[in-house]
PDB file of N, CA and C in Angstrom:
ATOM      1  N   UNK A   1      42.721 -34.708 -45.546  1.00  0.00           N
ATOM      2  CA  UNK A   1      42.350 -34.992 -46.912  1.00  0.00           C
ATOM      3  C   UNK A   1      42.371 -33.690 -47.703  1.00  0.00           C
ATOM      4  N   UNK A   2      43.036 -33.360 -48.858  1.00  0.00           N
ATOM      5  CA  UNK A   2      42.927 -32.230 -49.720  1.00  0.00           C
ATOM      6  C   UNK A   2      42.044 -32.882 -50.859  1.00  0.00           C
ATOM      7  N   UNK A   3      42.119 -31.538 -51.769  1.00  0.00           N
ATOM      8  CA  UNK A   3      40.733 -31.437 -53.016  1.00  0.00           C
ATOM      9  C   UNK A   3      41.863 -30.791 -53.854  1.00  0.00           C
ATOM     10  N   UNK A   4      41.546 -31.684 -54.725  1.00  0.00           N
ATOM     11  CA  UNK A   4      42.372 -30.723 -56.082  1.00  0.00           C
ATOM     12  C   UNK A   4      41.329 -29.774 -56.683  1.00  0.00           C
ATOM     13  N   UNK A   5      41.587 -29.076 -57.060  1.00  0.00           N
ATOM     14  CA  UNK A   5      40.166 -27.990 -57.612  1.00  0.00           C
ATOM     15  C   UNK A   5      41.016 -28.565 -59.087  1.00  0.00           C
ATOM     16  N   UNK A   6      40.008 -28.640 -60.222  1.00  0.00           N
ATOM     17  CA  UNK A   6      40.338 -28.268 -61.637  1.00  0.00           C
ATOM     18  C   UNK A   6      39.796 -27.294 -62.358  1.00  0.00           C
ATOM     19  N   UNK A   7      40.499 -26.280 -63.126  1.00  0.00           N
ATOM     20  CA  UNK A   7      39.944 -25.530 -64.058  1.00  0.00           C
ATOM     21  C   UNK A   7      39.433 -26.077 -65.264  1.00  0.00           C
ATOM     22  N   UNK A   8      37.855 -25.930 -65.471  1.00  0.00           N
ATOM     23  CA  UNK A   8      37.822 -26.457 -66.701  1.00  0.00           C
ATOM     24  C   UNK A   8      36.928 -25.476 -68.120  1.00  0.00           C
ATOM     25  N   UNK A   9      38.210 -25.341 -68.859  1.00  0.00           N
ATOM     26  CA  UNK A   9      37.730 -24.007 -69.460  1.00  0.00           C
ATOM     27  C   UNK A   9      36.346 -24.619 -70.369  1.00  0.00           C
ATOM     28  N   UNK A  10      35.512 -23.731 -70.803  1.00  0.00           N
ATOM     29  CA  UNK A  10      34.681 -23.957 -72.228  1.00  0.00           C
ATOM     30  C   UNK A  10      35.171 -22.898 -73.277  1.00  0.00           C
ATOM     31  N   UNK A  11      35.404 -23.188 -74.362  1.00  0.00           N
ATOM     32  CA  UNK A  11      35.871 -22.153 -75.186  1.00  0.00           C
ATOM     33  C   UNK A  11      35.324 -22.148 -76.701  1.00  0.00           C
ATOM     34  N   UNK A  12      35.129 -21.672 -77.232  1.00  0.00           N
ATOM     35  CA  UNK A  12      34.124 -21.566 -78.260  1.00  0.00           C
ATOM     36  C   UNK A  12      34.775 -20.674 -79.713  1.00  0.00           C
ATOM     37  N   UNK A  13      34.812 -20.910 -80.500  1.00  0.00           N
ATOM     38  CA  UNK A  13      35.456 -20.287 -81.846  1.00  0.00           C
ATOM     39  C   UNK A  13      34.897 -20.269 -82.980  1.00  0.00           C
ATOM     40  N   UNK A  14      34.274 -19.751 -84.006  1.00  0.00           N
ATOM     41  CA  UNK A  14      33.991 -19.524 -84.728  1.00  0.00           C
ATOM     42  C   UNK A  14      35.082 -19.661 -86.282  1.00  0.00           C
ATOM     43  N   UNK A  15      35.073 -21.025 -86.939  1.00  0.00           N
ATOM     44  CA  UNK A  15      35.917 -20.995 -87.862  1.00  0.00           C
ATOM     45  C   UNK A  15      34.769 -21.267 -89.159  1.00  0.00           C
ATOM     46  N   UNK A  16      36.285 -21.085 -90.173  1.00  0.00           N
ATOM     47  CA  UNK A  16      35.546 -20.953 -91.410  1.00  0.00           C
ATOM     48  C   UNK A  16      36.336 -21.885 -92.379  1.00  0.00           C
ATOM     49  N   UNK A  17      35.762 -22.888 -93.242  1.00  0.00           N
ATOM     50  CA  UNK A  17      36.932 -23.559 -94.365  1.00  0.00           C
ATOM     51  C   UNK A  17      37.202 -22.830 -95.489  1.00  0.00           C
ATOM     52  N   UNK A  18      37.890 -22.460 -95.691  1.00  0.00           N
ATOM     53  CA  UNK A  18      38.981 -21.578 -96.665  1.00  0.00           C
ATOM     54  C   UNK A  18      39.639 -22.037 -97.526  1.00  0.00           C
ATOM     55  N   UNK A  19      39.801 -23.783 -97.321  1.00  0.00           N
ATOM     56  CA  UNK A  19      40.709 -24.572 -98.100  1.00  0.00           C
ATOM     57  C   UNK A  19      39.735 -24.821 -99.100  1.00  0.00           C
ATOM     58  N   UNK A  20      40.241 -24.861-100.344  1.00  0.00           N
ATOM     59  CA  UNK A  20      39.472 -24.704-101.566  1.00  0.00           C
ATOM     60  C   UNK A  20      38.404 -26.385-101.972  1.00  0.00           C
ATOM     61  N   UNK A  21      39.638 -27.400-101.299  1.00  0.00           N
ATOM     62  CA  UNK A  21      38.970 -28.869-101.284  1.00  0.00           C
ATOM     63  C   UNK A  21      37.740 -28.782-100.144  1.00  0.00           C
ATOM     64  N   UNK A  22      37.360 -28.610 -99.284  1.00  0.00           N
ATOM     65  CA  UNK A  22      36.833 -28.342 -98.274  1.00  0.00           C
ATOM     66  C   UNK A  22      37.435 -29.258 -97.137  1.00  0.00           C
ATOM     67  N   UNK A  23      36.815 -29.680 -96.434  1.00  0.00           N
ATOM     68  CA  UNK A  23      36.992 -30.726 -95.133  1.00  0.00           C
ATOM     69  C   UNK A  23      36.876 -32.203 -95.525  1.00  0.00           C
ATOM     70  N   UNK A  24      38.075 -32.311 -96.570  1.00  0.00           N
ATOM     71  CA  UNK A  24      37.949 -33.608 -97.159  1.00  0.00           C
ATOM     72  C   UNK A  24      38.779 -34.784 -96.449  1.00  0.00           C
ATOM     73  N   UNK A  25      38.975 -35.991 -96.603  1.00  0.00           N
ATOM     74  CA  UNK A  25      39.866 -36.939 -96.166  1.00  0.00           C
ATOM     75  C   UNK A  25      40.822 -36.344 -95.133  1.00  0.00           C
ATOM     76  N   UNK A  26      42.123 -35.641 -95.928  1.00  0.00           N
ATOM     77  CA  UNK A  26      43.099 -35.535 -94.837  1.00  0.00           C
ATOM     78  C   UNK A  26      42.746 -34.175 -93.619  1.00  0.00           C
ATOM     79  N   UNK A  27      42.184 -33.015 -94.209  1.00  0.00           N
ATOM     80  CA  UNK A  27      41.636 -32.228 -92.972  1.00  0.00           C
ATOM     81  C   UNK A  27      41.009 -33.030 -91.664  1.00  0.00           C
ATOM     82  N   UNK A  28      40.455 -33.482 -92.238  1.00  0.00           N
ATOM     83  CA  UNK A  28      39.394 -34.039 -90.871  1.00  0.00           C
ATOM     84  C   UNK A  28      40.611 -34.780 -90.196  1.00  0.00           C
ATOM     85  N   UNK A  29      40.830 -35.539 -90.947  1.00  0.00           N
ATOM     86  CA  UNK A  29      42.335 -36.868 -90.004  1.00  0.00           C
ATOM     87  C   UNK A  29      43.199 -35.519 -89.279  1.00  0.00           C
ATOM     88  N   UNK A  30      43.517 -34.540 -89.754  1.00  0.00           N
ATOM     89  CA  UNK A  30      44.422 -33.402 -89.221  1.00  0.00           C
ATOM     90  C   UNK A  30      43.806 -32.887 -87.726  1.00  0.00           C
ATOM     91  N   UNK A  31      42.182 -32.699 -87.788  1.00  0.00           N
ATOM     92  CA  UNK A  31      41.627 -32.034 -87.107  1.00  0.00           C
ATOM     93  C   UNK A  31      41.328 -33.505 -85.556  1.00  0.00           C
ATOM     94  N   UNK A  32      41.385 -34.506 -86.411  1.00  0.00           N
ATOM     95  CA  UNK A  32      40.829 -35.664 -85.292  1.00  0.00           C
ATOM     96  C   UNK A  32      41.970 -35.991 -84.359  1.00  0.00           C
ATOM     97  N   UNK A  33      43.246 -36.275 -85.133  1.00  0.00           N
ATOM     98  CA  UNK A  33      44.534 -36.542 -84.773  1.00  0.00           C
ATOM     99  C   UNK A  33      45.010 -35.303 -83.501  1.00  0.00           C
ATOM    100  N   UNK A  34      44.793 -34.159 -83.701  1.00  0.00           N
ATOM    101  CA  UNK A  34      44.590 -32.719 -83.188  1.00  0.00           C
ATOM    102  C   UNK A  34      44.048 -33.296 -81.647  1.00  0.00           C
ATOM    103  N   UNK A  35      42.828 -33.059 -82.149  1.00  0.00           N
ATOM    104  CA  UNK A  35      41.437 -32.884 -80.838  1.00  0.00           C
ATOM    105  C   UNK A  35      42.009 -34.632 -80.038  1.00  0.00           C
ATOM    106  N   UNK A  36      42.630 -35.337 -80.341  1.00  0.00           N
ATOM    107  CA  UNK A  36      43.084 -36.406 -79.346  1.00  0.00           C
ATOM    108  C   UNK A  36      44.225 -36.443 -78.809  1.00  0.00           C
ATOM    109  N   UNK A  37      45.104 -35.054 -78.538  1.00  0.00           N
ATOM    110  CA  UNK A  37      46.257 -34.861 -77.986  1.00  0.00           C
ATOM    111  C   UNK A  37      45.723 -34.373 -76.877  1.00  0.00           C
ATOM    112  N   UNK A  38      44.238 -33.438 -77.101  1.00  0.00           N
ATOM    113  CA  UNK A  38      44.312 -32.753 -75.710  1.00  0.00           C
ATOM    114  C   UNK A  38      43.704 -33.023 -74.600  1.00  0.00           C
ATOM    115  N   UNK A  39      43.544 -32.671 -73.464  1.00  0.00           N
ATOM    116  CA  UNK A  39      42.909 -33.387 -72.350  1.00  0.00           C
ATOM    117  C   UNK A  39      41.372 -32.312 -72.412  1.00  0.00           C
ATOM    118  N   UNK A  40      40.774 -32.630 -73.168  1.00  0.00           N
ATOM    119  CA  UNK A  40      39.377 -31.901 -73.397  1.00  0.00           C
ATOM    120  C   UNK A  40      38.528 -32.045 -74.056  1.00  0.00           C
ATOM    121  N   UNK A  41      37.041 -32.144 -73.991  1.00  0.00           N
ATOM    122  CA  UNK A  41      35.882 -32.892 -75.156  1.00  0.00           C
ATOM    123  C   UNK A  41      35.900 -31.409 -75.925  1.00  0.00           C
ATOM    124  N   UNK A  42      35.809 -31.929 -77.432  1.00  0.00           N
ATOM    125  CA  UNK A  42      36.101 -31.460 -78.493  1.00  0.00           C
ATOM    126  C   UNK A  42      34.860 -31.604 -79.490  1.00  0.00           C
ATOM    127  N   UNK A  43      33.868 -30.740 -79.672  1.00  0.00           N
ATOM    128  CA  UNK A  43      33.099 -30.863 -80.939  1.00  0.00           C
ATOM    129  C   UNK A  43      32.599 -29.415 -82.131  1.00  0.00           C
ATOM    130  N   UNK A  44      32.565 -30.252 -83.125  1.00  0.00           N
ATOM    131  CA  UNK A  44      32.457 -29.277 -84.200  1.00  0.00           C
ATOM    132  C   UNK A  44      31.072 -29.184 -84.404  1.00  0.00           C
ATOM    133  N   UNK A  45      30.661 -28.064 -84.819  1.00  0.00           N
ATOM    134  CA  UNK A  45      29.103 -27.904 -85.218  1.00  0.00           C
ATOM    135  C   UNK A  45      29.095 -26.918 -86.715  1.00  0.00           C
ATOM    136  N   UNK A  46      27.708 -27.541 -87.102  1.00  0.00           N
ATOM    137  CA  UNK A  46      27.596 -26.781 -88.297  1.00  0.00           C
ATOM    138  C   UNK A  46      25.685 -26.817 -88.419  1.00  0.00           C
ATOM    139  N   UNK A  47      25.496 -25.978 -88.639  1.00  0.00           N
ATOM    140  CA  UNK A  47      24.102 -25.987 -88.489  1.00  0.00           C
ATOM    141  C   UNK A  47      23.164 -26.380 -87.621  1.00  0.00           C
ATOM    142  N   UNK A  48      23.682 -26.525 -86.908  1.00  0.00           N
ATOM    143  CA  UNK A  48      22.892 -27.330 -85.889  1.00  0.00           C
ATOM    144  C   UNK A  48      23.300 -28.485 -84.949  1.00  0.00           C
ATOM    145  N   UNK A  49      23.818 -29.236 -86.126  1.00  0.00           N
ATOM    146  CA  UNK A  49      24.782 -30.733 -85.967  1.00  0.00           C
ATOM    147  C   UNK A  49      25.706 -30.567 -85.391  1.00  0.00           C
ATOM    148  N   UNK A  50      26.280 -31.212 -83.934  1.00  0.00           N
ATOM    149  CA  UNK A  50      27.055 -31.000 -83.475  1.00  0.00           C
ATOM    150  C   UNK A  50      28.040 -32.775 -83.331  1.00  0.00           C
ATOM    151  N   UNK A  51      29.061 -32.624 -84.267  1.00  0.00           N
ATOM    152  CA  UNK A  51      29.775 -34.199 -83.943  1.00  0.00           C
ATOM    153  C   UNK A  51      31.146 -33.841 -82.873  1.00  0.00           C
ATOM    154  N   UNK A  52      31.631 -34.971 -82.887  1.00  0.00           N
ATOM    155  CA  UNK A  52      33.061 -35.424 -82.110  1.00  0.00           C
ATOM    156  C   UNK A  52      34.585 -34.535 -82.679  1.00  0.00           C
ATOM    157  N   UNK A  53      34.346 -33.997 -82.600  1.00  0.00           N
ATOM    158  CA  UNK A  53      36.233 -33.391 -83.445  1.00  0.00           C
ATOM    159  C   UNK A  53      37.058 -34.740 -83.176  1.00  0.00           C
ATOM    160  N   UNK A  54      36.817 -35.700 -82.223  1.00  0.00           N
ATOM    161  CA  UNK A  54      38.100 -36.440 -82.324  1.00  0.00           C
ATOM    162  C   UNK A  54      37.686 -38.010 -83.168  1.00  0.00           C
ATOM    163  N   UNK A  55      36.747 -37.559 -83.593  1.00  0.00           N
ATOM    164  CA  UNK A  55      36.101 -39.009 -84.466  1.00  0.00           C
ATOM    165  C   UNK A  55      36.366 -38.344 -85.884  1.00  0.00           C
ATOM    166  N   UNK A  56      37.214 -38.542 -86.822  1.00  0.00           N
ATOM    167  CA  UNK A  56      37.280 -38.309 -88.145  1.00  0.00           C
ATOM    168  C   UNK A  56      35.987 -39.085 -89.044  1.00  0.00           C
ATOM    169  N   UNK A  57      35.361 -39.897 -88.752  1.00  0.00           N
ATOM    170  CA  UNK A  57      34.484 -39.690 -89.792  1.00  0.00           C
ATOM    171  C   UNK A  57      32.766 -39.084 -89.094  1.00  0.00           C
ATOM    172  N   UNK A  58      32.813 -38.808 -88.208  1.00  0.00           N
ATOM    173  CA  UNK A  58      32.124 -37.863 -87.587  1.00  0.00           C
ATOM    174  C   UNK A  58      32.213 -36.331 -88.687  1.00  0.00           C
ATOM    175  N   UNK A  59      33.556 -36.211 -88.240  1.00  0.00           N
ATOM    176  CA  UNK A  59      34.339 -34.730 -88.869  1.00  0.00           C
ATOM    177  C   UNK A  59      33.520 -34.679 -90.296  1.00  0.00           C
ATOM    178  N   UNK A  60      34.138 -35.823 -90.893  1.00  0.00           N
ATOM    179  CA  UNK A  60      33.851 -35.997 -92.272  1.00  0.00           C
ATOM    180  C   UNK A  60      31.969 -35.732 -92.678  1.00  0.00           C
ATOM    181  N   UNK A  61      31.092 -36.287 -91.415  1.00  0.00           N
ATOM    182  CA  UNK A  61      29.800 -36.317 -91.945  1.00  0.00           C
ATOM    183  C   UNK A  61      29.227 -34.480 -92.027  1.00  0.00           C
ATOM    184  N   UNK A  62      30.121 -33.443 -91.685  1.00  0.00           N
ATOM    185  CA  UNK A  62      29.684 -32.606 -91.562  1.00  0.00           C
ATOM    186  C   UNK A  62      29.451 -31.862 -92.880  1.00  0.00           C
ATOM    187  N   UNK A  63      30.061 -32.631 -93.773  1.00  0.00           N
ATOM    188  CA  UNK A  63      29.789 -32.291 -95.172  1.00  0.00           C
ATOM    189  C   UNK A  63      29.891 -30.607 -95.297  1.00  0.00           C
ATOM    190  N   UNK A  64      31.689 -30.551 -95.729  1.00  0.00           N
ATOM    191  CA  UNK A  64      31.730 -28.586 -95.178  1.00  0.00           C
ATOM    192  C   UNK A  64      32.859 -28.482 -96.473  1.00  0.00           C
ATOM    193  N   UNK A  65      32.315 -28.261 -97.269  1.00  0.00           N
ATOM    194  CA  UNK A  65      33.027 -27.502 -98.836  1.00  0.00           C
ATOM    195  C   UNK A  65      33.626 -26.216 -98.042  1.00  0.00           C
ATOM    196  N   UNK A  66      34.092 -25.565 -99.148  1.00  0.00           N
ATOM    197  CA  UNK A  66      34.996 -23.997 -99.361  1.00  0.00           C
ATOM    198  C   UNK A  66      33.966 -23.344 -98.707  1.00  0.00           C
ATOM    199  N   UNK A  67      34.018 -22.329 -97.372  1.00  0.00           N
ATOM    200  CA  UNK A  67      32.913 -21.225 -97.112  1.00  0.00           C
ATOM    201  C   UNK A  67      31.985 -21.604 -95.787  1.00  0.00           C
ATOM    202  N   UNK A  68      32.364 -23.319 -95.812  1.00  0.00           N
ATOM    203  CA  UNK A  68      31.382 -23.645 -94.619  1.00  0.00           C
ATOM    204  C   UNK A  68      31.728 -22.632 -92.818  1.00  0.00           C
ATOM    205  N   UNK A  69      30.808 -22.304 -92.787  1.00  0.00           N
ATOM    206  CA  UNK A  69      30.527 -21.726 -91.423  1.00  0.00           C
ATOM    207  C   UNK A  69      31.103 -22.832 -89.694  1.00  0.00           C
ATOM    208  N   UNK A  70      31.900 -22.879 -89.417  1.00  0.00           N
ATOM    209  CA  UNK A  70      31.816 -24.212 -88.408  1.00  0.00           C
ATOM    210  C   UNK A  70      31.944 -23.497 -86.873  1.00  0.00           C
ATOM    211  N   UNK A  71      31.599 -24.090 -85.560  1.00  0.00           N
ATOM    212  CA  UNK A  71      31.617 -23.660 -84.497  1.00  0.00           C
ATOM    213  C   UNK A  71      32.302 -24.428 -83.841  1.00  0.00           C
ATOM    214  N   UNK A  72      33.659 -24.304 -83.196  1.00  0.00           N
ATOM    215  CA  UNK A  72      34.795 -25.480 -82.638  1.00  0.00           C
ATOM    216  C   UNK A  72      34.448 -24.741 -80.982  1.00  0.00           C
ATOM    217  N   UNK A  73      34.274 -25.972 -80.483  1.00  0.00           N
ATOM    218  CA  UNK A  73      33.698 -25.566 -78.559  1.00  0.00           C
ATOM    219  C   UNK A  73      34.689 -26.551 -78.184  1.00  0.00           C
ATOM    220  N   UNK A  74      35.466 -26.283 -77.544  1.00  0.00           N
ATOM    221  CA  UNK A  74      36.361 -26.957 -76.487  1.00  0.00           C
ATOM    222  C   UNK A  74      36.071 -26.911 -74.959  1.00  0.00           C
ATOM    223  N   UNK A  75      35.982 -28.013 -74.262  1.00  0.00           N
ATOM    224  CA  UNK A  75      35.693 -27.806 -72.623  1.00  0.00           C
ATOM    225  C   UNK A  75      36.704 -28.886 -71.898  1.00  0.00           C
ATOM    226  N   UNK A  76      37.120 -28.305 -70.996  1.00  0.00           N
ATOM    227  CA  UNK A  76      38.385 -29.389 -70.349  1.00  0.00           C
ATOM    228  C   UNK A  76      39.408 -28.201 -70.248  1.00  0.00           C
ATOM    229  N   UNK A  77      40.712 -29.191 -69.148  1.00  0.00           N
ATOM    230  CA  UNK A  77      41.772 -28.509 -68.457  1.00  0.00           C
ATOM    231  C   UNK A  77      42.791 -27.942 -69.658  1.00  0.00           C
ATOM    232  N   UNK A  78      42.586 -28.785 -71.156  1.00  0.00           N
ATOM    233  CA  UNK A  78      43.549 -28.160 -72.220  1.00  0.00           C
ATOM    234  C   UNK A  78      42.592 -27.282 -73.109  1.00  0.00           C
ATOM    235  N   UNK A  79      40.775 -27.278 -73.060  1.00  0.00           N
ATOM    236  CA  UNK A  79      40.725 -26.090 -73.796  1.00  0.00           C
ATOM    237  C   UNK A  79      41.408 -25.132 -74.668  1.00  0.00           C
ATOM    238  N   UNK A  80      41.504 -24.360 -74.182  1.00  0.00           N
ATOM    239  CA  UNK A  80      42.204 -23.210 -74.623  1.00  0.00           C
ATOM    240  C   UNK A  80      43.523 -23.622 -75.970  1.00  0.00           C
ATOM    241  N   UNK A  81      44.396 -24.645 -75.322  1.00  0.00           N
ATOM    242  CA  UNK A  81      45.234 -25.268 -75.989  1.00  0.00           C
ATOM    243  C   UNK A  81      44.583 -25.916 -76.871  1.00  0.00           C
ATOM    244  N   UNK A  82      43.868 -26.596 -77.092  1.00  0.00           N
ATOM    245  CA  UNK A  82      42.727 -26.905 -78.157  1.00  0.00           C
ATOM    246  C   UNK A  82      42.625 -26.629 -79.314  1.00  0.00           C
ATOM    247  N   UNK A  83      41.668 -25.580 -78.539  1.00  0.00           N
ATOM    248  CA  UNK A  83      41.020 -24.315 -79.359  1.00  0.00           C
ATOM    249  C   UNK A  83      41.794 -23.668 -80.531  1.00  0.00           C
ATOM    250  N   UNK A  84      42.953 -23.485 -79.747  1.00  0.00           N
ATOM    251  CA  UNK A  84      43.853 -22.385 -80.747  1.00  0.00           C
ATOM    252  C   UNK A  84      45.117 -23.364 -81.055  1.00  0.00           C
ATOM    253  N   UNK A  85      45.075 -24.443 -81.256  1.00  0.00           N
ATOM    254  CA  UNK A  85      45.910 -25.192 -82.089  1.00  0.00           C
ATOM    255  C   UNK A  85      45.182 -25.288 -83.274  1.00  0.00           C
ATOM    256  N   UNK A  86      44.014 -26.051 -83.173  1.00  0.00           N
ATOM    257  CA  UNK A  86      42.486 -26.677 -84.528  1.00  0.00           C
ATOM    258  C   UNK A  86      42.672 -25.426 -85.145  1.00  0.00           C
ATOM    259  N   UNK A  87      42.185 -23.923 -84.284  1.00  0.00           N
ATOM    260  CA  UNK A  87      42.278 -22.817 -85.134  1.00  0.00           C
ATOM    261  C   UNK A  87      43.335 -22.759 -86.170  1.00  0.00           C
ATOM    262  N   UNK A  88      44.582 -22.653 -85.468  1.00  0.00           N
ATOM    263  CA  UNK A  88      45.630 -22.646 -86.679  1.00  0.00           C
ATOM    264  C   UNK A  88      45.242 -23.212 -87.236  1.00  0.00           C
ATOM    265  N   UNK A  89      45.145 -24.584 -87.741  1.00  0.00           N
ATOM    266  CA  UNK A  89      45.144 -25.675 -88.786  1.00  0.00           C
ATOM    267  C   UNK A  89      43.869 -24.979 -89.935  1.00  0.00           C
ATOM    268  N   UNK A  90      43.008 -24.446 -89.170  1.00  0.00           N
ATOM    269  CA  UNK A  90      41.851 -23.640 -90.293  1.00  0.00           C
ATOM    270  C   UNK A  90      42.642 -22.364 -91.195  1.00  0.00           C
ATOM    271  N   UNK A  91      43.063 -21.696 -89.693  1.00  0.00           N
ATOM    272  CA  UNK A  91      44.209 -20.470 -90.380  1.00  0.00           C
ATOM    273  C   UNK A  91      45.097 -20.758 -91.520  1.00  0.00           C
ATOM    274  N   UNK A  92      45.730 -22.175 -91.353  1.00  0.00           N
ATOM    275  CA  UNK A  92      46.722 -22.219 -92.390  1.00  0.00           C
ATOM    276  C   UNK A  92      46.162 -23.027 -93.552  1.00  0.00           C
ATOM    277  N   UNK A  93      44.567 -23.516 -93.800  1.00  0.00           N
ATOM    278  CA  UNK A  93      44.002 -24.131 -94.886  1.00  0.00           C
ATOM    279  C   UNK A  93      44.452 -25.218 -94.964  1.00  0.00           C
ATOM    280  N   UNK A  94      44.737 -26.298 -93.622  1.00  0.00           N
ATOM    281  CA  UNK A  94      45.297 -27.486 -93.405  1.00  0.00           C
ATOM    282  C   UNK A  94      46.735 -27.429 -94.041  1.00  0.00           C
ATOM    283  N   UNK A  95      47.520 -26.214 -94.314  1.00  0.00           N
ATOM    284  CA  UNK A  95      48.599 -27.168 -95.216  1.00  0.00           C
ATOM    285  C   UNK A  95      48.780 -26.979 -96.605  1.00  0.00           C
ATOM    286  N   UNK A  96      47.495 -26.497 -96.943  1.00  0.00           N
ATOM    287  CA  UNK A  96      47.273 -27.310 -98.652  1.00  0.00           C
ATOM    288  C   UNK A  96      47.210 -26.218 -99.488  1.00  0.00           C
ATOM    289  N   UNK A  97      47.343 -26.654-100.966  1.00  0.00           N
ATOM    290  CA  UNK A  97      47.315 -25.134-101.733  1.00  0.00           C
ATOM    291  C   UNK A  97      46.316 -25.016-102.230  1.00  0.00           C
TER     292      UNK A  97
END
């Protein structure tokens, strides 16, 4: 009988909304659509509150205008891949002008 061992990363990031709309309608759908490709539990926090990254109106209750502070924790075998995909999408202000 063998054992698969799995790596399962936790990874933790510190983002910020930059996009001038904040974390409105289509961000969150960007960020939910995102966090359900990867093989890893996915949640966003903001003050305290910690929801689902892959539940968009979760996303949405975090109520995060221009400036909001957010904490993206990824844990699972795609972590990492996660992590620094969602990041981009903050990096690039979803997209939007």
């Amino acid at each position: 009988m063998s054992t698969q061992e799995t790596k399962l990363w936790t990874i933790e990031k510190e983002l910020w909304v930059e996009n001038r709309l904040g974390l409105h309608a289509r961000p969150a759908a960007k960020i939910a659509t995102a966090a359900q490709q990867f093989d890893a539990d996915i949640t966003l926090e903001k003050e305290g509150l910690e929801v689902n990254a892959r539940d968009l109106l979760d996303v949405l209750a975090l109520d995060s205008p221009q400036g909001t502070r957010l904490v993206l924790r990824a844990r699972g075998p795609q972590a990492r891949e996660a992590a620094t995909f969602i990041a981009a999408l903050f990096a690039r202000k979803f997209e939007e002008k």
